[in-house]
N, C-alpha and C. Protein backbone atom coordinates (compact mmCIF):
# COMPACT_ATOMS: atom_id res chain seq x y z
N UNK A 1 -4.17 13.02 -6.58
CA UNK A 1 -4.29 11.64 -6.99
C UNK A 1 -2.98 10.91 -6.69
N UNK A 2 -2.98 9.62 -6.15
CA UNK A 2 -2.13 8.87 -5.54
C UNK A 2 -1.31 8.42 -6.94
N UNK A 3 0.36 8.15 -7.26
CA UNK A 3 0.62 7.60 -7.97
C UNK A 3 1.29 6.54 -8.18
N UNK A 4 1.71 5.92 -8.75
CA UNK A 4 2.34 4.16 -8.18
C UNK A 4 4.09 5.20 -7.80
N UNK A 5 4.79 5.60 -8.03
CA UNK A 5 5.82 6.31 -7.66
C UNK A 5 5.65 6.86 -6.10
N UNK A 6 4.57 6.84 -5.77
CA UNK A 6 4.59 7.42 -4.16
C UNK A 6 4.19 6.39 -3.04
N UNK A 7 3.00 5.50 -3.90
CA UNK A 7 2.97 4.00 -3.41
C UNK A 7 3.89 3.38 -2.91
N UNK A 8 4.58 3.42 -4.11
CA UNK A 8 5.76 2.89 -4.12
C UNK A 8 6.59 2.97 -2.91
N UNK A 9 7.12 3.96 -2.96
CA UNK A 9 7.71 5.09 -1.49
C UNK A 9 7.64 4.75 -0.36
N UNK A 10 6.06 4.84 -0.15
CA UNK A 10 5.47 4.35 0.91
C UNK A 10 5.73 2.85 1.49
N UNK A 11 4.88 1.80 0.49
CA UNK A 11 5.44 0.72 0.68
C UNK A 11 6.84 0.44 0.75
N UNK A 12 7.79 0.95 0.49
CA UNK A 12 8.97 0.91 1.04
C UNK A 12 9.91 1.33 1.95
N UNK A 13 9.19 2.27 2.04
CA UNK A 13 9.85 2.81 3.99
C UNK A 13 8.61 1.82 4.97
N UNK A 14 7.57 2.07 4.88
CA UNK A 14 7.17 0.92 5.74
C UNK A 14 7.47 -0.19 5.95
N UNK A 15 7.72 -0.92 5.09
CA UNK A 15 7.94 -2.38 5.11
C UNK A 15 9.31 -2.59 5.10
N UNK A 16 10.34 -1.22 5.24
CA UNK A 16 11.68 -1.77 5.17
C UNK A 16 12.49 -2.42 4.39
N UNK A 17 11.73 -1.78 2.84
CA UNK A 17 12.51 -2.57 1.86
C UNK A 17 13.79 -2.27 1.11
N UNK A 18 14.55 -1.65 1.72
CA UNK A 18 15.43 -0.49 1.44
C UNK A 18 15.53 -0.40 -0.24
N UNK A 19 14.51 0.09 -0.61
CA UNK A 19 14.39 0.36 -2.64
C UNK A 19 13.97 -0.72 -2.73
N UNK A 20 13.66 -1.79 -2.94
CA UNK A 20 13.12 -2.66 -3.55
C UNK A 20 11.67 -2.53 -3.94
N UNK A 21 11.09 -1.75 -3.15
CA UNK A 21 9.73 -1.26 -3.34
C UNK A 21 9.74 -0.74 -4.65
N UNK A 22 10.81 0.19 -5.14
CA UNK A 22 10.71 1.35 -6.06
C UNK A 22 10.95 0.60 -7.34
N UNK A 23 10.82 -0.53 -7.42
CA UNK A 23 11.35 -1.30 -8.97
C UNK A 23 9.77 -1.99 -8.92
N UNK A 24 8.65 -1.69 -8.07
CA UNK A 24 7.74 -2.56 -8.48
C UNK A 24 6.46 -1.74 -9.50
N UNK A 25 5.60 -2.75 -10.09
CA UNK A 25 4.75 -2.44 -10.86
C UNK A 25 3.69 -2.58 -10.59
N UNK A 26 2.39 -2.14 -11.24
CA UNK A 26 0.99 -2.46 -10.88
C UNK A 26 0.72 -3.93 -10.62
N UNK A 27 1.26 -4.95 -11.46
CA UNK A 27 1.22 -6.48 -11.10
C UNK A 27 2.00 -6.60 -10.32
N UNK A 28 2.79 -6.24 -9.35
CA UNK A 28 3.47 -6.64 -8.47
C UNK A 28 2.72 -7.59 -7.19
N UNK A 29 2.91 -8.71 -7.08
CA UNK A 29 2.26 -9.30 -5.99
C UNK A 29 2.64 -9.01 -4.32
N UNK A 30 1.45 -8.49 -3.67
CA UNK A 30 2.22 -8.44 -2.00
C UNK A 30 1.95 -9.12 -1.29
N UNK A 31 0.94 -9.23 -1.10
CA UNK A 31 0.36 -10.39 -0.04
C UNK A 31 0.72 -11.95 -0.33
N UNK A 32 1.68 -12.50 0.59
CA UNK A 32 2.00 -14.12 0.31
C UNK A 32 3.38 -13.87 -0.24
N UNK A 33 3.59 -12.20 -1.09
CA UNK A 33 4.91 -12.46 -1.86
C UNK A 33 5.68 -11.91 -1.17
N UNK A 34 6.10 -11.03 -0.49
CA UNK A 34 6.37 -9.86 0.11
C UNK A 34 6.98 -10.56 1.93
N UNK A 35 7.88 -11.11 2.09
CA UNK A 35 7.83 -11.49 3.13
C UNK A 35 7.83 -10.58 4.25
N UNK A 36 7.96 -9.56 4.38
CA UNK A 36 8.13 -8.22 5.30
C UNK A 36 6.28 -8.04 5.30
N UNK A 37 5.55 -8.37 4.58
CA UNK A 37 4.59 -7.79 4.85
C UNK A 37 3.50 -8.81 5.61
N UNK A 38 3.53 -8.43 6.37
CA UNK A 38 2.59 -9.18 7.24
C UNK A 38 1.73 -8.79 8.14
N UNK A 39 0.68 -8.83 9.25
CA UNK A 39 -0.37 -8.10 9.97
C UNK A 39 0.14 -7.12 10.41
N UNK A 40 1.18 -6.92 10.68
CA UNK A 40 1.71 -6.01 11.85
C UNK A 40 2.45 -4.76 10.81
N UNK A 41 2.73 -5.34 9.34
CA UNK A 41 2.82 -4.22 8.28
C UNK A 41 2.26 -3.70 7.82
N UNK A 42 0.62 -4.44 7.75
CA UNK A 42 -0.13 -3.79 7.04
C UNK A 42 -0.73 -2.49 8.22
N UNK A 43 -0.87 -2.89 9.60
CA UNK A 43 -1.26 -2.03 10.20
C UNK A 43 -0.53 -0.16 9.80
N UNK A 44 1.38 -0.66 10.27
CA UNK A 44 2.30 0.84 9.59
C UNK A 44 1.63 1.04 8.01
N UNK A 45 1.66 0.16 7.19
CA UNK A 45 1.32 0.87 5.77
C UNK A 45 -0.19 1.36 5.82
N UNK A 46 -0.61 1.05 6.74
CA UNK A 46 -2.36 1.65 6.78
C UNK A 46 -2.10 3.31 6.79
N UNK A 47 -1.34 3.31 7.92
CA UNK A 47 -1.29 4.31 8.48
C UNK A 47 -0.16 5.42 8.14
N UNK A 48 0.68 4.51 7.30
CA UNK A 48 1.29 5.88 6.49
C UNK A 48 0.63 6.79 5.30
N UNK A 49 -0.09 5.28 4.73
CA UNK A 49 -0.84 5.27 3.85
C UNK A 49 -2.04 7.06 4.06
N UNK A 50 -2.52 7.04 5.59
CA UNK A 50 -3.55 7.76 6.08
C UNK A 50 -2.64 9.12 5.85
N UNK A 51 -1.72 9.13 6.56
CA UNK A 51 -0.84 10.40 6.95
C UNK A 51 -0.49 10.99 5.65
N UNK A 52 0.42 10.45 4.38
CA UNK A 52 0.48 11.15 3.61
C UNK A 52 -0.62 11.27 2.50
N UNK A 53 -1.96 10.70 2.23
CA UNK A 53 -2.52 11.09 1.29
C UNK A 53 -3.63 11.54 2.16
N UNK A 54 -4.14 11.86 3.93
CA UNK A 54 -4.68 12.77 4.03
C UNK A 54 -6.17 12.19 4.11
N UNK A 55 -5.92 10.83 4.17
CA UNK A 55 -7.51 9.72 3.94
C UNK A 55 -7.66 9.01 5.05
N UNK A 56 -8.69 8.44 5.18
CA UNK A 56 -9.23 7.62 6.28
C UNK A 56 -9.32 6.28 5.79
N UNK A 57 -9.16 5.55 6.80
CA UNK A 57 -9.47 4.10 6.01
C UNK A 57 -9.79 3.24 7.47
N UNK A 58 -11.04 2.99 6.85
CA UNK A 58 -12.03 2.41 8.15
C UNK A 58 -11.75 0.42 7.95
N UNK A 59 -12.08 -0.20 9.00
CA UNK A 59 -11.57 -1.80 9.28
C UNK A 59 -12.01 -2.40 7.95
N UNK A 60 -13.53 -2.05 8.06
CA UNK A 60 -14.19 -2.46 6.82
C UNK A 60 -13.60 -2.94 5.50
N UNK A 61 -12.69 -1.29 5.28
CA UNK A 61 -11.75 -1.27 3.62
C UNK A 61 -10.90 -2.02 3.82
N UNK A 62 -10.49 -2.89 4.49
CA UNK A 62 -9.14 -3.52 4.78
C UNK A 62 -9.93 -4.89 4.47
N UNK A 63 -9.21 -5.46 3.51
CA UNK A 63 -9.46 -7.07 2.46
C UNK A 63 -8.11 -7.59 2.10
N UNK A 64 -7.72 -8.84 1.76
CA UNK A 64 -6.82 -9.17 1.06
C UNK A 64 -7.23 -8.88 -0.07
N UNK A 65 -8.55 -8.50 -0.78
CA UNK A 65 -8.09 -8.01 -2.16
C UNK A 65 -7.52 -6.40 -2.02
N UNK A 66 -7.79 -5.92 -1.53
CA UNK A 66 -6.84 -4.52 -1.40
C UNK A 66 -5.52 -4.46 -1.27
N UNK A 67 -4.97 -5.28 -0.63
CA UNK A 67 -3.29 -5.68 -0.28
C UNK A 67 -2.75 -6.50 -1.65
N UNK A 68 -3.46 -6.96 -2.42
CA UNK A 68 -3.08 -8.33 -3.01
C UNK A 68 -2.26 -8.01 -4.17
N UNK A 69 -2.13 -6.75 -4.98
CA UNK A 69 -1.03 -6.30 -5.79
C UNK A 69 -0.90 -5.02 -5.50
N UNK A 70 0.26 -4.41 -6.00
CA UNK A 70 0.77 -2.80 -6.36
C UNK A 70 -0.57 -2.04 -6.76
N UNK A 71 -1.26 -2.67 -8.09
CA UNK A 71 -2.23 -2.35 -8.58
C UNK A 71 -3.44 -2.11 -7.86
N UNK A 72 -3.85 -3.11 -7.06
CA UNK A 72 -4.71 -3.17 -6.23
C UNK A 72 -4.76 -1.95 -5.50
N UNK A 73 -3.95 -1.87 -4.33
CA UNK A 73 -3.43 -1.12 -3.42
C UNK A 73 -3.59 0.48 -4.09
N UNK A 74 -3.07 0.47 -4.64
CA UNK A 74 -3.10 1.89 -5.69
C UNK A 74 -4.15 2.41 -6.05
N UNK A 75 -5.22 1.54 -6.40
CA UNK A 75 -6.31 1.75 -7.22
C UNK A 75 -7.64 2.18 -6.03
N UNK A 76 -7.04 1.41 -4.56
CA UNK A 76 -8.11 1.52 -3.08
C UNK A 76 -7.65 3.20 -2.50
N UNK A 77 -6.07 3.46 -2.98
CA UNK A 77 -5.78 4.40 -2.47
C UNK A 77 -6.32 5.76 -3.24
N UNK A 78 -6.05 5.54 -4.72
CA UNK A 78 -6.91 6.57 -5.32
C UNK A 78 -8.68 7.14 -5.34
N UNK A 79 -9.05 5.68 -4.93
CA UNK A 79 -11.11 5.78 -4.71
C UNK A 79 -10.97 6.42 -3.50
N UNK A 80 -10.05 6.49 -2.58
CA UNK A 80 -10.00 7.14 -1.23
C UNK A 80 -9.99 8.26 -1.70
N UNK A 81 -8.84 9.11 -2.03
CA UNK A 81 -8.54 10.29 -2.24
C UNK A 81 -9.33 10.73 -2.99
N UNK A 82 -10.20 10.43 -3.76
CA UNK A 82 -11.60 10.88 -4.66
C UNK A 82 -12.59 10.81 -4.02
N UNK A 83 -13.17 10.07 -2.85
CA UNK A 83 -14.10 10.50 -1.94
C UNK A 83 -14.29 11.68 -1.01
């Protein structure tokens, strides 16, 4: 099971946030807030996303509500890893 501590992680080596990632919370806003994150980030965080938890994630699953908080994100990554 995915945890906001590895999320975390993730979203922060991808997006190049050197730690700033690691101070965020389930309400944390990304999309719109997050200036590093943009089409071309979400593509790397897709795909780190894939590599370390071992999941697939088809065009389909990809929404701005999935991107749209910590929480969010977390919560798409765990229904993954439970399928």
């Amino acid at each position: 099971m995915a945890t906001l501590q590895e999320v975390n992680a993730i979203l922060d080596e991808a997006l190049a946030l050197e730690g700033r990632a690691l101070e965020f919370d389930r309400s944390t806003p990304l999309l719109g807030s997050v200036p590093e994150f943009d089409s071309m980030a979400v593509v790397s965080l897709v795909t780190a996303l894939e590599e370390y938890f071992g999941i697939s994630v088809d065009d389909e699953d990809i929404s701005a509500e999935t991107f749209e908080t910590v929480g969010s994100l977390l919560d798409f990554v765990q229904q993954k890893c439970e399928a």
